[in-house]
Protein backbone atom coordinates (compact mmCIF):
# COMPACT_ATOMS: atom_id res chain seq x y z
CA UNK A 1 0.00 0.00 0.00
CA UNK A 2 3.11 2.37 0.80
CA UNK A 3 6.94 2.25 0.27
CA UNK A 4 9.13 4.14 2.74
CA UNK A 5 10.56 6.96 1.57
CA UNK A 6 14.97 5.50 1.71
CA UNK A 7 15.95 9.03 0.71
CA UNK A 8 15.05 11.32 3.55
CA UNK A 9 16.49 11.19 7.54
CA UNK A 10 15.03 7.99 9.15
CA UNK A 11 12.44 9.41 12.24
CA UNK A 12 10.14 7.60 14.39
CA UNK A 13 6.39 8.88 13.92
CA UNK A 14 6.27 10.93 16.91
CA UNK A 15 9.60 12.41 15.96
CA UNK A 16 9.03 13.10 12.16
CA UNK A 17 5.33 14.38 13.25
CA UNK A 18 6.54 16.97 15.52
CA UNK A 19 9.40 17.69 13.07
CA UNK A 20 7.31 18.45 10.65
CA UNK A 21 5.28 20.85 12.67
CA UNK A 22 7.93 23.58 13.58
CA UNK A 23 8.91 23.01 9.63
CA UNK A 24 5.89 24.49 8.84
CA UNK A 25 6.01 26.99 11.67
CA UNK A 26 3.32 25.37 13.52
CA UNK A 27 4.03 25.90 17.26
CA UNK A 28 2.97 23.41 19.98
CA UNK A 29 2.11 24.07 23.48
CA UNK A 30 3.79 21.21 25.57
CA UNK A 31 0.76 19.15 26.13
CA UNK A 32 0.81 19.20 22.20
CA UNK A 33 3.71 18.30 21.97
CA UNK A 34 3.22 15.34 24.77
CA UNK A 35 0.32 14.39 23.32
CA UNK A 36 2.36 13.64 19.51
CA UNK A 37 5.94 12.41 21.38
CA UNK A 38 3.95 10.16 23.93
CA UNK A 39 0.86 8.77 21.37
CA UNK A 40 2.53 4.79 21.61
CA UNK A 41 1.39 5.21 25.43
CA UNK A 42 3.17 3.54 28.55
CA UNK A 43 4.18 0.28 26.60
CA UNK A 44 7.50 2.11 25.75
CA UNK A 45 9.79 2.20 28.01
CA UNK A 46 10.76 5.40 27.45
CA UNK A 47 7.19 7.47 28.16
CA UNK A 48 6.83 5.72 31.62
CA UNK A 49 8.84 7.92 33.29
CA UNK A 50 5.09 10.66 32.54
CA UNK A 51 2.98 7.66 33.79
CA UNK A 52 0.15 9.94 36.00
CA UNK A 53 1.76 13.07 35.27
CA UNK A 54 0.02 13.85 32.13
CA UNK A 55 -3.14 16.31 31.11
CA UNK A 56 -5.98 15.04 29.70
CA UNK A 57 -5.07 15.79 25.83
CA UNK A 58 -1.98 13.98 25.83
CA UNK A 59 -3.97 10.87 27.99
CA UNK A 60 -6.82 11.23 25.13
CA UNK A 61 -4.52 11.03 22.31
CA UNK A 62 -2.75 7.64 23.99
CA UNK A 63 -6.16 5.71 24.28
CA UNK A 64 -7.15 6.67 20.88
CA UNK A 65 -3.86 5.66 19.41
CA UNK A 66 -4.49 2.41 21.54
CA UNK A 67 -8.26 1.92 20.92
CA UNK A 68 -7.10 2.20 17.15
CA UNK A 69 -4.23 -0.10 17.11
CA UNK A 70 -6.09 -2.84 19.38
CA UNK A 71 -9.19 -2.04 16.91
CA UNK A 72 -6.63 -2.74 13.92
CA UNK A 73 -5.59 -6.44 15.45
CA UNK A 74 -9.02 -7.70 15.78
CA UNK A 75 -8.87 -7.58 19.70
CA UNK A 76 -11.62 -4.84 19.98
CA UNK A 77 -15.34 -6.05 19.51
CA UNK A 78 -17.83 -3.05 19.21
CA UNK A 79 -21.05 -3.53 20.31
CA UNK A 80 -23.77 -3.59 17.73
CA UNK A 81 -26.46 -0.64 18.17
CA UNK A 82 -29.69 -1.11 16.32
């Protein structure tokens, strides 16, 4: 569906994401910026060290990325609303 791009700086997500935004000139208040660095959640290592020390965007942002990913495997079952 996609081919990685072998020509440009190798970035993780997060890391190309908020890249990309001061690029552009986009400025990020830190919860912003939280919210695109920490999206994987507390299953890396290295975003445990925020564990309960986050606002409620960044929080948000991690269960949607993880609602979305589980959602993605097959491990989610919505219920049906008629």
């Amino acid at each position: 569906m996609y081919r990685y791009n072998d020509k440009i700086q190798y970035m993780s997500t997060p890391d190309r994401s908020v890249f990309l935004m001061q690029h552009y000139g986009i400025k990020l208040t830190p919860d912003e910026w939280l919210a695109i660095k920490l999206n994987d959640g507390f299953v890396v290592d290295a975003n445990k060290i925020y564990c309960l020390k986050i606002s409620p965007l960044v929080n948000g942002v991690m269960n949607a990325d993880y609602i979305t990913t589980m959602e993605e495997k097959g491990s989610i079952v919505w219920p049906v609303v008629e």
